[in-house]
C-alpha atoms as a PDB file:
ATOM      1  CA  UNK A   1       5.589 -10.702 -37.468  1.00  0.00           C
ATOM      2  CA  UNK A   2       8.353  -8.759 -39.021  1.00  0.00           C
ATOM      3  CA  UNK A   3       7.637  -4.879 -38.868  1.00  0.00           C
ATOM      4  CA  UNK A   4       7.665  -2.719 -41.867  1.00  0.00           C
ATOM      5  CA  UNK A   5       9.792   0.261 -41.973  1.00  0.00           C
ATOM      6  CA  UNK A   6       6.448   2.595 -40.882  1.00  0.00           C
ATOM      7  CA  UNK A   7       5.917   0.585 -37.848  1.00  0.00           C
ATOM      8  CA  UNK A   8       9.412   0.169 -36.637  1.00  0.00           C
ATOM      9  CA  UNK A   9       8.302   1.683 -33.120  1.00  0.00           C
ATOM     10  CA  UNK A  10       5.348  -1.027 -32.777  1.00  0.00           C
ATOM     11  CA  UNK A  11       4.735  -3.570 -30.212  1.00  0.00           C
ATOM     12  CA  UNK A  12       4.474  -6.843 -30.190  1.00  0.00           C
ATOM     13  CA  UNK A  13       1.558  -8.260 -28.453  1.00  0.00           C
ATOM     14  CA  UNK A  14       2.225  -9.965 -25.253  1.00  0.00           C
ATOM     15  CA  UNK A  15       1.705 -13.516 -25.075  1.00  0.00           C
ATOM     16  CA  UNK A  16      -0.314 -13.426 -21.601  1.00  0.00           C
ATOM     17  CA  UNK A  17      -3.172 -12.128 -22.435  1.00  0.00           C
ATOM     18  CA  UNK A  18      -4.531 -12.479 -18.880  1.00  0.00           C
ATOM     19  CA  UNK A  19      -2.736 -12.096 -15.496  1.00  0.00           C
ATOM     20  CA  UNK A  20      -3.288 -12.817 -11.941  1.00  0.00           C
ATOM     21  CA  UNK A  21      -2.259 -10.455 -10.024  1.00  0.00           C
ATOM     22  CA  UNK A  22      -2.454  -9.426  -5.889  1.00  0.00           C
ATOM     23  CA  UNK A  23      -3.705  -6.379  -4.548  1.00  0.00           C
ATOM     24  CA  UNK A  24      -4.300  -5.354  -0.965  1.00  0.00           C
ATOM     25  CA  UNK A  25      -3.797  -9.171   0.072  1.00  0.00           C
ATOM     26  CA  UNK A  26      -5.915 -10.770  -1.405  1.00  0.00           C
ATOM     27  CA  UNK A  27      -5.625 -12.746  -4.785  1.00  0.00           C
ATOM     28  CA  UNK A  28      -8.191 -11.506  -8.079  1.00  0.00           C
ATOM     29  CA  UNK A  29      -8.184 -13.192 -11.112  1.00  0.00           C
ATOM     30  CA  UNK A  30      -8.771 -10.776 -14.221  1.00  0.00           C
ATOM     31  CA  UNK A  31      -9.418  -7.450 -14.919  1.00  0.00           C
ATOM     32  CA  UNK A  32     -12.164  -7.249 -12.812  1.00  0.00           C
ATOM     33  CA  UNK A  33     -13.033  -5.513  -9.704  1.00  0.00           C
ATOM     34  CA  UNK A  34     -10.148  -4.160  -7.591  1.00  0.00           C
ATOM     35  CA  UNK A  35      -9.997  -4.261  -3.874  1.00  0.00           C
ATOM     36  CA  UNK A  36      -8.535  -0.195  -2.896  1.00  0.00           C
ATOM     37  CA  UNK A  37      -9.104   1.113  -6.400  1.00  0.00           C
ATOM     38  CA  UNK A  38     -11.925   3.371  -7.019  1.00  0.00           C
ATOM     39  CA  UNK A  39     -13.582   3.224 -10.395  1.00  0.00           C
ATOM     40  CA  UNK A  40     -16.893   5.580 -10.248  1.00  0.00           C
ATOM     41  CA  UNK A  41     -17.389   8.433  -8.682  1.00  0.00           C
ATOM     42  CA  UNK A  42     -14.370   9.297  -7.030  1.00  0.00           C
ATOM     43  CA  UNK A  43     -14.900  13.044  -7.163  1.00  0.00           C
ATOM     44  CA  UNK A  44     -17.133  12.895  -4.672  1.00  0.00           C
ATOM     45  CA  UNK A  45     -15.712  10.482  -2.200  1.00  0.00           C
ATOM     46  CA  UNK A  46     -13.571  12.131   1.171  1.00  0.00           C
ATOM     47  CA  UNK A  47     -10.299  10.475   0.069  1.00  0.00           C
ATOM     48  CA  UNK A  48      -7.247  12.763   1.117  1.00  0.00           C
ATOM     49  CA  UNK A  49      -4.995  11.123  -1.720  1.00  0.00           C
ATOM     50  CA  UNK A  50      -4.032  12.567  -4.484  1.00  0.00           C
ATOM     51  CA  UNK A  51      -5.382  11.266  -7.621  1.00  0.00           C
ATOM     52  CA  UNK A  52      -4.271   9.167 -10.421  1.00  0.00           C
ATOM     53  CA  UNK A  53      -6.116   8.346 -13.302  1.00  0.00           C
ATOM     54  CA  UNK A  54      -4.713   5.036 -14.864  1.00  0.00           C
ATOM     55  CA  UNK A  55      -6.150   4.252 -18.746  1.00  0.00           C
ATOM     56  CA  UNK A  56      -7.814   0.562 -18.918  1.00  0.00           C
ATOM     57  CA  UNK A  57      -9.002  -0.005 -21.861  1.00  0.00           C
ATOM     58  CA  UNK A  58      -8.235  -1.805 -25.855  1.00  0.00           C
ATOM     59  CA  UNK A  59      -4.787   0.108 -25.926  1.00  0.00           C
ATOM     60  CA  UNK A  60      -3.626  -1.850 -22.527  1.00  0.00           C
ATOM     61  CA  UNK A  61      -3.514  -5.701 -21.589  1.00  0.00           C
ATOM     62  CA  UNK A  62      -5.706  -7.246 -18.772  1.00  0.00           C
ATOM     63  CA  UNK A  63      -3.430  -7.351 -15.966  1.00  0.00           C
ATOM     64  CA  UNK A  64      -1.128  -4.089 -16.983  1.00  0.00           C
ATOM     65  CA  UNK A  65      -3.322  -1.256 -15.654  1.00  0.00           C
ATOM     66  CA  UNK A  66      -3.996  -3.325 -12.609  1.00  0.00           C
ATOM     67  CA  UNK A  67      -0.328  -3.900 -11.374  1.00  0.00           C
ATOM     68  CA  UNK A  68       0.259   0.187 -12.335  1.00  0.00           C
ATOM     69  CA  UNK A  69      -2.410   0.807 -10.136  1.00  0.00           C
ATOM     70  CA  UNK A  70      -1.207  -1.032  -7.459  1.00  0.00           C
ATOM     71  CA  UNK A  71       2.064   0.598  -7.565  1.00  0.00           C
ATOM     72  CA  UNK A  72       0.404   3.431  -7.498  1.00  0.00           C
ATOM     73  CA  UNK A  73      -0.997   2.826  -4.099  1.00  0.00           C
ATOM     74  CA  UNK A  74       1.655   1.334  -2.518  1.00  0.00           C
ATOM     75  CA  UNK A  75       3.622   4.504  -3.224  1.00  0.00           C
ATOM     76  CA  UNK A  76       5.017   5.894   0.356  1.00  0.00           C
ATOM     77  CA  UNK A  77       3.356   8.527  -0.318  1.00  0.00           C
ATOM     78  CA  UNK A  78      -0.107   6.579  -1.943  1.00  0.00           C
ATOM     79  CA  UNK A  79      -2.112   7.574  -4.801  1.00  0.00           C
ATOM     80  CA  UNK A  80      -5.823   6.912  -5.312  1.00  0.00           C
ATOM     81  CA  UNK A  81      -5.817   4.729  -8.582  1.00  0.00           C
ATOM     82  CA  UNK A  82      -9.020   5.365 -10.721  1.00  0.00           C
ATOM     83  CA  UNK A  83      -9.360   3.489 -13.651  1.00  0.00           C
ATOM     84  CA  UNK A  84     -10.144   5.752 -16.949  1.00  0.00           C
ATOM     85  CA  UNK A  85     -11.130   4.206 -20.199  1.00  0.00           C
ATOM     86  CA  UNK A  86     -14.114   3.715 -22.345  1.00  0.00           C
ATOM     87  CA  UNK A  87     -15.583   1.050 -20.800  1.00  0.00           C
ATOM     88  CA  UNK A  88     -14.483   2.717 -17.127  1.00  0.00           C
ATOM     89  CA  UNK A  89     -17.168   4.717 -14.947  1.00  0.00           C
ATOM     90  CA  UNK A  90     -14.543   7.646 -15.804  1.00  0.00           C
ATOM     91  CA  UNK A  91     -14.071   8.590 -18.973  1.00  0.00           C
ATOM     92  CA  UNK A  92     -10.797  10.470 -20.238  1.00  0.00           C
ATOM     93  CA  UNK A  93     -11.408  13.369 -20.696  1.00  0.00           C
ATOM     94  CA  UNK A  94     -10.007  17.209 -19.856  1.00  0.00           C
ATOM     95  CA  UNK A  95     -12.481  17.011 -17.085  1.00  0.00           C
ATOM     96  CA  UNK A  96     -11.021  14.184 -15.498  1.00  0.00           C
ATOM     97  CA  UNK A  97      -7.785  14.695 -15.979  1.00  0.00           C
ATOM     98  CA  UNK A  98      -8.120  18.584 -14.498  1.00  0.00           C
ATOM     99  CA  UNK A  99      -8.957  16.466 -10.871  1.00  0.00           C
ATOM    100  CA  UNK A 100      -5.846  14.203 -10.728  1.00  0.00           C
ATOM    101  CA  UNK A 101      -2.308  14.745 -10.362  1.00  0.00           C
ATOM    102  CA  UNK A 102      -1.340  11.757 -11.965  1.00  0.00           C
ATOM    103  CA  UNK A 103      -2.063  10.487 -15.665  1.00  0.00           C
ATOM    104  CA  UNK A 104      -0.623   6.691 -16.169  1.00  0.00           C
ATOM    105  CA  UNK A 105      -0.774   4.498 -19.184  1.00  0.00           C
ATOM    106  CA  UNK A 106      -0.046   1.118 -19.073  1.00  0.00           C
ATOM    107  CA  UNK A 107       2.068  -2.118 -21.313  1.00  0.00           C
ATOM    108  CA  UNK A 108       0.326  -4.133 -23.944  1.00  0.00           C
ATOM    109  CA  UNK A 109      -0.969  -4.684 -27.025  1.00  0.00           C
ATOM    110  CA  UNK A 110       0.887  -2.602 -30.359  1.00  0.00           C
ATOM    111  CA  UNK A 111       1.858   1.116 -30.926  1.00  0.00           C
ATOM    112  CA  UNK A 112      -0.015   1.568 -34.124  1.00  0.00           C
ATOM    113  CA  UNK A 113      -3.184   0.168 -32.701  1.00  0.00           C
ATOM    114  CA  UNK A 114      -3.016   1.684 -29.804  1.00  0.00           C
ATOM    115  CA  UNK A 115      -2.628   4.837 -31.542  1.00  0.00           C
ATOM    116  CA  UNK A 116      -5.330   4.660 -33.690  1.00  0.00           C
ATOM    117  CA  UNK A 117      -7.363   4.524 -30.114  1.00  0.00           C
ATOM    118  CA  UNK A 118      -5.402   6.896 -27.851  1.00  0.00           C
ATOM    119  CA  UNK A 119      -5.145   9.995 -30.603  1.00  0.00           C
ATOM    120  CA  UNK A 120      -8.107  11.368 -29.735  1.00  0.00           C
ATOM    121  CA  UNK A 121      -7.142  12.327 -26.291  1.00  0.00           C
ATOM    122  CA  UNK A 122      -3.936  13.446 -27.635  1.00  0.00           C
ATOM    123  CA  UNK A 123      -4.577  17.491 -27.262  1.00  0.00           C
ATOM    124  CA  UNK A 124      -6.190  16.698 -23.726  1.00  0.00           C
ATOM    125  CA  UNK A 125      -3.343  14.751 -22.443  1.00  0.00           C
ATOM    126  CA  UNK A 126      -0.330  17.161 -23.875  1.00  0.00           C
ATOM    127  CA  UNK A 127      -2.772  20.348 -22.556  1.00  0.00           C
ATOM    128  CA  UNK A 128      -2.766  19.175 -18.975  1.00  0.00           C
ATOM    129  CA  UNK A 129       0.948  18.499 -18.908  1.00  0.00           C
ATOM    130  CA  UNK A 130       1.989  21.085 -20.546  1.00  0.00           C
ATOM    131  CA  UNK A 131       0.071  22.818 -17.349  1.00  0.00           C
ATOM    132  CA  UNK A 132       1.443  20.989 -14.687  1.00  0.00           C
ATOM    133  CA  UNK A 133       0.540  17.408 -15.077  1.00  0.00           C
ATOM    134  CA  UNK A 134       2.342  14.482 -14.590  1.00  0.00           C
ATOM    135  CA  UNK A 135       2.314  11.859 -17.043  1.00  0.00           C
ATOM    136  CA  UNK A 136       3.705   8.038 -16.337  1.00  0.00           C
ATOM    137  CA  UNK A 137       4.429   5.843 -19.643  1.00  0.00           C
ATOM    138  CA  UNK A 138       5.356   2.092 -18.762  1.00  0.00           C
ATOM    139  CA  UNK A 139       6.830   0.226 -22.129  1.00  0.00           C
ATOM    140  CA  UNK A 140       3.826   0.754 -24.200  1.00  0.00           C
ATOM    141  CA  UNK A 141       2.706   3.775 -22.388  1.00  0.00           C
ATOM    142  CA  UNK A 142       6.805   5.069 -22.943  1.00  0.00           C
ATOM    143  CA  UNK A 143       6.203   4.585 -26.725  1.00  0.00           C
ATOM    144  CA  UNK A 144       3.071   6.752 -26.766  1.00  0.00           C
ATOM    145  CA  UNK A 145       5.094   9.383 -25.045  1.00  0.00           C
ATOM    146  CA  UNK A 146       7.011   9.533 -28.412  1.00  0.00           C
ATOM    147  CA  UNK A 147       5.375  11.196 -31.607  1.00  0.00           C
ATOM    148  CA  UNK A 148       6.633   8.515 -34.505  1.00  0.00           C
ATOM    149  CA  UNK A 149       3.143   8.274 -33.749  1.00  0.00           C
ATOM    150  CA  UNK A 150       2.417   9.294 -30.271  1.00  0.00           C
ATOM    151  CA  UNK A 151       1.574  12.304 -27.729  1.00  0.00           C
ATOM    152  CA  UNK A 152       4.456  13.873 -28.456  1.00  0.00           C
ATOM    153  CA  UNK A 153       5.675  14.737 -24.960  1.00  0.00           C
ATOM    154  CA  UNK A 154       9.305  12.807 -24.717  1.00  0.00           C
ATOM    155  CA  UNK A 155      12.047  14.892 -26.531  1.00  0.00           C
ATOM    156  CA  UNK A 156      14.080  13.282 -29.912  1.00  0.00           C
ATOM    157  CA  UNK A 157      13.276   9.964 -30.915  1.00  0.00           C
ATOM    158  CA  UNK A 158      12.089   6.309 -29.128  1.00  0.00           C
ATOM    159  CA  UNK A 159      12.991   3.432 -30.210  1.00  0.00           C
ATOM    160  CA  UNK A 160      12.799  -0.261 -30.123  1.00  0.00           C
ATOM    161  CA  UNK A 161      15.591  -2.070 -27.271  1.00  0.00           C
ATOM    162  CA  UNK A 162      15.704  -5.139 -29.401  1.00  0.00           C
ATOM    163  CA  UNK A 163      16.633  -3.138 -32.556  1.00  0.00           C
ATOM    164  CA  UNK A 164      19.416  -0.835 -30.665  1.00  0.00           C
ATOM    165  CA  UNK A 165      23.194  -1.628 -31.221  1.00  0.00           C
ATOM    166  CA  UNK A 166      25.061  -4.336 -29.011  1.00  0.00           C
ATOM    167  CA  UNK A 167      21.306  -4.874 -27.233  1.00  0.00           C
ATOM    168  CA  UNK A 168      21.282  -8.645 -25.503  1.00  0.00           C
ATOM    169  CA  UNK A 169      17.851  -9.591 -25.898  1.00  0.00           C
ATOM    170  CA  UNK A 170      16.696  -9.390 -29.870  1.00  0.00           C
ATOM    171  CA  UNK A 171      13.594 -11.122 -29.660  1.00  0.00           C
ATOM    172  CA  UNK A 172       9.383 -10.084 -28.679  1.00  0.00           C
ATOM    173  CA  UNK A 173       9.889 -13.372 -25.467  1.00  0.00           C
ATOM    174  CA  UNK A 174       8.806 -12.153 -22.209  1.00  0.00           C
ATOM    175  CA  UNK A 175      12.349 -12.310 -20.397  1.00  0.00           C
ATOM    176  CA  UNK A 176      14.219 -10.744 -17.864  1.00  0.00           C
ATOM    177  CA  UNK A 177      17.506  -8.215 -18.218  1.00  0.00           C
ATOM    178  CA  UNK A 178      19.617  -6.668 -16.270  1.00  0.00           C
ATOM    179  CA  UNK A 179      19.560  -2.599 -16.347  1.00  0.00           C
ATOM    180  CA  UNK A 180      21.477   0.113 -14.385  1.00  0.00           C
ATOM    181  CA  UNK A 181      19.418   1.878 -12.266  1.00  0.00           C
ATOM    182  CA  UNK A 182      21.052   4.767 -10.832  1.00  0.00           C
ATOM    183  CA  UNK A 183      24.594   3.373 -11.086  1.00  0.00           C
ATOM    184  CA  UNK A 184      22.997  -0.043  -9.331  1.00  0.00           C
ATOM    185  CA  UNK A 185      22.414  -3.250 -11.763  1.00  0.00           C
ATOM    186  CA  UNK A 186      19.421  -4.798 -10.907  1.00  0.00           C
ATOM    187  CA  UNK A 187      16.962  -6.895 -13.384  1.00  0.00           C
ATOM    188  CA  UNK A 188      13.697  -5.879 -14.498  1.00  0.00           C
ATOM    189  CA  UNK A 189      10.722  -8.244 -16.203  1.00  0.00           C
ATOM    190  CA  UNK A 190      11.205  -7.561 -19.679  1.00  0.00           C
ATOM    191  CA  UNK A 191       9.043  -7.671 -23.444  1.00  0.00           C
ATOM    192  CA  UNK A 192      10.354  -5.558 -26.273  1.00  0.00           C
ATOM    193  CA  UNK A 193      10.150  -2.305 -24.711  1.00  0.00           C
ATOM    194  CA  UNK A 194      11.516   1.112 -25.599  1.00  0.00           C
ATOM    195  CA  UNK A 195      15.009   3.313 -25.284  1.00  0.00           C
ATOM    196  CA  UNK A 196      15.292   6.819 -25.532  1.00  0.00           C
ATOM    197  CA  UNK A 197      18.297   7.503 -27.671  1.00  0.00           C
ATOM    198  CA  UNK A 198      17.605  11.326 -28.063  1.00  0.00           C
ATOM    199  CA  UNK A 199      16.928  12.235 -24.676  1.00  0.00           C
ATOM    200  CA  UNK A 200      19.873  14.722 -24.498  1.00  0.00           C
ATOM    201  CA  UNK A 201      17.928  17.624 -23.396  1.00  0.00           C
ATOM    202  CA  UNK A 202      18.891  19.836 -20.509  1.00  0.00           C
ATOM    203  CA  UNK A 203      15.233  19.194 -18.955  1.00  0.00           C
ATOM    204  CA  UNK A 204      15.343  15.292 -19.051  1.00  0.00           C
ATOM    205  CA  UNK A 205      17.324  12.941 -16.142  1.00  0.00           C
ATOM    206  CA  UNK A 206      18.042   9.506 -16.710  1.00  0.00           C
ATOM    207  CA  UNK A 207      17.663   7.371 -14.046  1.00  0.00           C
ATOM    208  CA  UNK A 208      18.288   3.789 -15.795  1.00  0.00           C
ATOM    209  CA  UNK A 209      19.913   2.594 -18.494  1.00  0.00           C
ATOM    210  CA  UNK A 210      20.398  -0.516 -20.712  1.00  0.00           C
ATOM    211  CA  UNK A 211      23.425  -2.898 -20.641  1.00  0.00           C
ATOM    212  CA  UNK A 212      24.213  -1.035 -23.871  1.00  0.00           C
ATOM    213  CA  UNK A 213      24.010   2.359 -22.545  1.00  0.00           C
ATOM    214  CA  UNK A 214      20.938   3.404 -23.837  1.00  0.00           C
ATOM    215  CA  UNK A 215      18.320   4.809 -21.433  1.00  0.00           C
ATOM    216  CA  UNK A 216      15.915   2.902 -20.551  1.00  0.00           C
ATOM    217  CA  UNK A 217      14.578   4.980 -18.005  1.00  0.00           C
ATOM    218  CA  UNK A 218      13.636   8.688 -17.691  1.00  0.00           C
ATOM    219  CA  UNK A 219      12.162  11.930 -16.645  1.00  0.00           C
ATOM    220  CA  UNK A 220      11.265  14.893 -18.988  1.00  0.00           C
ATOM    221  CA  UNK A 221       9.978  18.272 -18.515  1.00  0.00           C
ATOM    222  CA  UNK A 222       7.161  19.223 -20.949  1.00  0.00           C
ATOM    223  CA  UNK A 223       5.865  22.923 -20.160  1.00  0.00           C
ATOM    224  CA  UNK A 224       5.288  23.388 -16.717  1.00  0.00           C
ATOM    225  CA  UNK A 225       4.601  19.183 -16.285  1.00  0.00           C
ATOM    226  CA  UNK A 226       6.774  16.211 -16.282  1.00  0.00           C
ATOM    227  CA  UNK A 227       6.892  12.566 -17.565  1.00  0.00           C
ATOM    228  CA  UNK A 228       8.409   9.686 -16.522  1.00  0.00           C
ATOM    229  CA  UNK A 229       8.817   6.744 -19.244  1.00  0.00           C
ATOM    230  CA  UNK A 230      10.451   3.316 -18.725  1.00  0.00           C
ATOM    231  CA  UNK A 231      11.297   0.817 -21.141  1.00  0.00           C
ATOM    232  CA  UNK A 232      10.740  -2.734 -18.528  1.00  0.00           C
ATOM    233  CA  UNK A 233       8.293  -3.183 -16.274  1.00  0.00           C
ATOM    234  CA  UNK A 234       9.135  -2.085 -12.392  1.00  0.00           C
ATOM    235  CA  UNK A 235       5.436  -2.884 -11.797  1.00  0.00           C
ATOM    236  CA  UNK A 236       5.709  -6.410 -12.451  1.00  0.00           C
ATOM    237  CA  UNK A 237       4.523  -8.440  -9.627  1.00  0.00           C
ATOM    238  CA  UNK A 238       5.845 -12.621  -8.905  1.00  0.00           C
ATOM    239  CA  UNK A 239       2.598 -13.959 -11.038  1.00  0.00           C
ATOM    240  CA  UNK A 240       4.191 -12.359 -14.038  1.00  0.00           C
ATOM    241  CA  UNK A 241       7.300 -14.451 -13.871  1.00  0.00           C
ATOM    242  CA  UNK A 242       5.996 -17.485 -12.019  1.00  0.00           C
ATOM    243  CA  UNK A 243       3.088 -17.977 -14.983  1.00  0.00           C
ATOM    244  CA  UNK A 244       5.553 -18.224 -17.496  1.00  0.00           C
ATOM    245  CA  UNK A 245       8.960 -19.751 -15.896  1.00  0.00           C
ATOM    246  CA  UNK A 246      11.134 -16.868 -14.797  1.00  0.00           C
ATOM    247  CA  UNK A 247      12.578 -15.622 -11.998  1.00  0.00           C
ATOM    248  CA  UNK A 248      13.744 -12.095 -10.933  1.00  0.00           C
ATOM    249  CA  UNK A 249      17.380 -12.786  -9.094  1.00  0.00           C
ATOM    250  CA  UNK A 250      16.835  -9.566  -7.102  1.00  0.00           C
ATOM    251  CA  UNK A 251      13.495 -10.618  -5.618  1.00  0.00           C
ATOM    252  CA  UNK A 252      10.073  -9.121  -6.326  1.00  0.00           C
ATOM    253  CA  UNK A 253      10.625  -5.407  -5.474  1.00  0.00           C
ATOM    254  CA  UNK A 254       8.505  -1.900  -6.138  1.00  0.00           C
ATOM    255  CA  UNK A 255      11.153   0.577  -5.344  1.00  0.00           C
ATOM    256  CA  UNK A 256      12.326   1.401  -8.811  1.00  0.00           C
ATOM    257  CA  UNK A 257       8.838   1.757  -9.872  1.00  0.00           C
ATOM    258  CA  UNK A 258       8.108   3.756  -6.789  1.00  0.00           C
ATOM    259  CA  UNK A 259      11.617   5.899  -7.291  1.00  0.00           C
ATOM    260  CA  UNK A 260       9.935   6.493 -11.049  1.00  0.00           C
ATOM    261  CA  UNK A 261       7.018   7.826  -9.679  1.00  0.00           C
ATOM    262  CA  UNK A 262       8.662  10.292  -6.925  1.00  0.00           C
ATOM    263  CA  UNK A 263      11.108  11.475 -10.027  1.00  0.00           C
ATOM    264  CA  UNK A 264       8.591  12.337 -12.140  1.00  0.00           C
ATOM    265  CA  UNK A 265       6.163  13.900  -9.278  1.00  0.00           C
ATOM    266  CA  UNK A 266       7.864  15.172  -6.492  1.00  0.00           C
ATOM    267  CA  UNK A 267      11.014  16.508  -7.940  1.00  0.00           C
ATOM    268  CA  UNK A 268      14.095  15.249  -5.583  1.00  0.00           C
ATOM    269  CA  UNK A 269      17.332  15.836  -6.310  1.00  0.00           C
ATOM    270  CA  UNK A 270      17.884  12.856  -9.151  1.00  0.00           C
ATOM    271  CA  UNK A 271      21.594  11.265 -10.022  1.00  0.00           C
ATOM    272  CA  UNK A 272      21.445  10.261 -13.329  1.00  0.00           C
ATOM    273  CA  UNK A 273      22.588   7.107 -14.220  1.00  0.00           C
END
């Protein structure tokens, strides 16, 4: 589909549509029930992890909120995933969001849809960051961080990888690319996800970048919060490469999404890339 000028930020949708995926050992097909992840009630449960909610819903892809769950979890220092969403036993709302320390939202689908069903909890999401929340984007969830439309909590513009100067990869095909991950190539699962151009303020640490130079990776203060956006996938697990022919020379590996995660939350010391 070519994009009109109004929609140059939008995503593609992906071509899986459904992923299997492994958590806690043992294989699930679907969306469905997930074995460590709590999806009702969890305010009342003794659980000494912190919490993170992680959106499932129309403006995700079966299979996306699932592996960002399980990274999540397999965190060294572990989250309790709980699934938020409209059709989820926990809604999003200010409410929910006040309990966790984590807010994640996931890959698929396209930015303008997604949009029209993520605005509402626009004001809720940039309130609790601005406070001290934490807010993880992954590809579609690092557009939404954006405001050409979006939640407004990245600084300067986002844009599209494919579209970006001397890029490699100018097509919507699942692939994979190489990126430089603080000052370390590795290669990430890849589908038309975003770069940061603008992200030249003195709050925001890059911690990857593209083959052309462009960030593709981040961490951003907003307020008294933080957010962490990436462009590929550091959540993808072997069954998205396998399913569709490609392999990851480095191995499957979590510790770029898990290096993300302790950026944005925990503060270290970061070298940007």
């Amino acid at each position: 589909m070519k994009h009109q000028p109004a929609q140059r930020h939008a995503r593609q949708p992906r071509k899986l549509t459904r992923r299997r995926f492994l958590i806690g050992g043992a294989g699930i097909v679907g969306a469905g029930a997930v074995i460590g992840i709590t999806t009702e009630h969890y305010l009342d449960r003794l659980d000494n992890r912190p919490v993170a909610l992680v959106y499932r819903g129309p403006a995700s892809c079966a299979g996306c909120s699932e592996a960002v769950a399980h990274l999540l979890q397999t965190h060294p220092t572990p989250f309790r995933a709980v699934f938020c969403g409209p059709d989820e036993d926990t809604p999003l709302t200010a409410a929910s969001l006040a309990k966790a320390v984590v807010y994640a939202q996931p890959g698929g689908g396209t930015l303008s849809p997604a949009w029209r069903k993520m605005r509402a909890h626009a004001h809720d999401l940039r309130t609790w960051v601005h406070g001290g929340g934490h807010y993880l984007g992954f590809c579609l969830g690092g557009y939404l961080a954006g405001s050409s439309p979006g939640f407004g909590l990245v600084p300067g513009g986002i844009g599209r990888y494919i579209d970006s100067d001397e890029a490699t990869v100018h097509n919507t095909d699942d692939t994979v690319i190489p990126i430089r991950w603080r000052h370390q190539q590795r290669h990430m699962f890849f589908q038309d996800g975003p770069t940061f151009p603008d992200a030249t303020h003195t709050a925001t640490t890059v911690l990857a970048r593209y083959d052309n130079d462009l960030p593709a990776a981040l961490v951003a203060t907003y307020g008294a919060g933080r957010v962490g956006v990436v462009g590929p996938h550091p959540e993808a697990d072997l069954t998205w490469y396998t399913g569709i022919g490609l392999t990851n020379p480095d191995g499957i590996r979590y510790d770029l999404g898990h290096d993300l995660i302790a950026a944005t939350i925990h503060r270290p010391a970061a070298t940007p890339s």
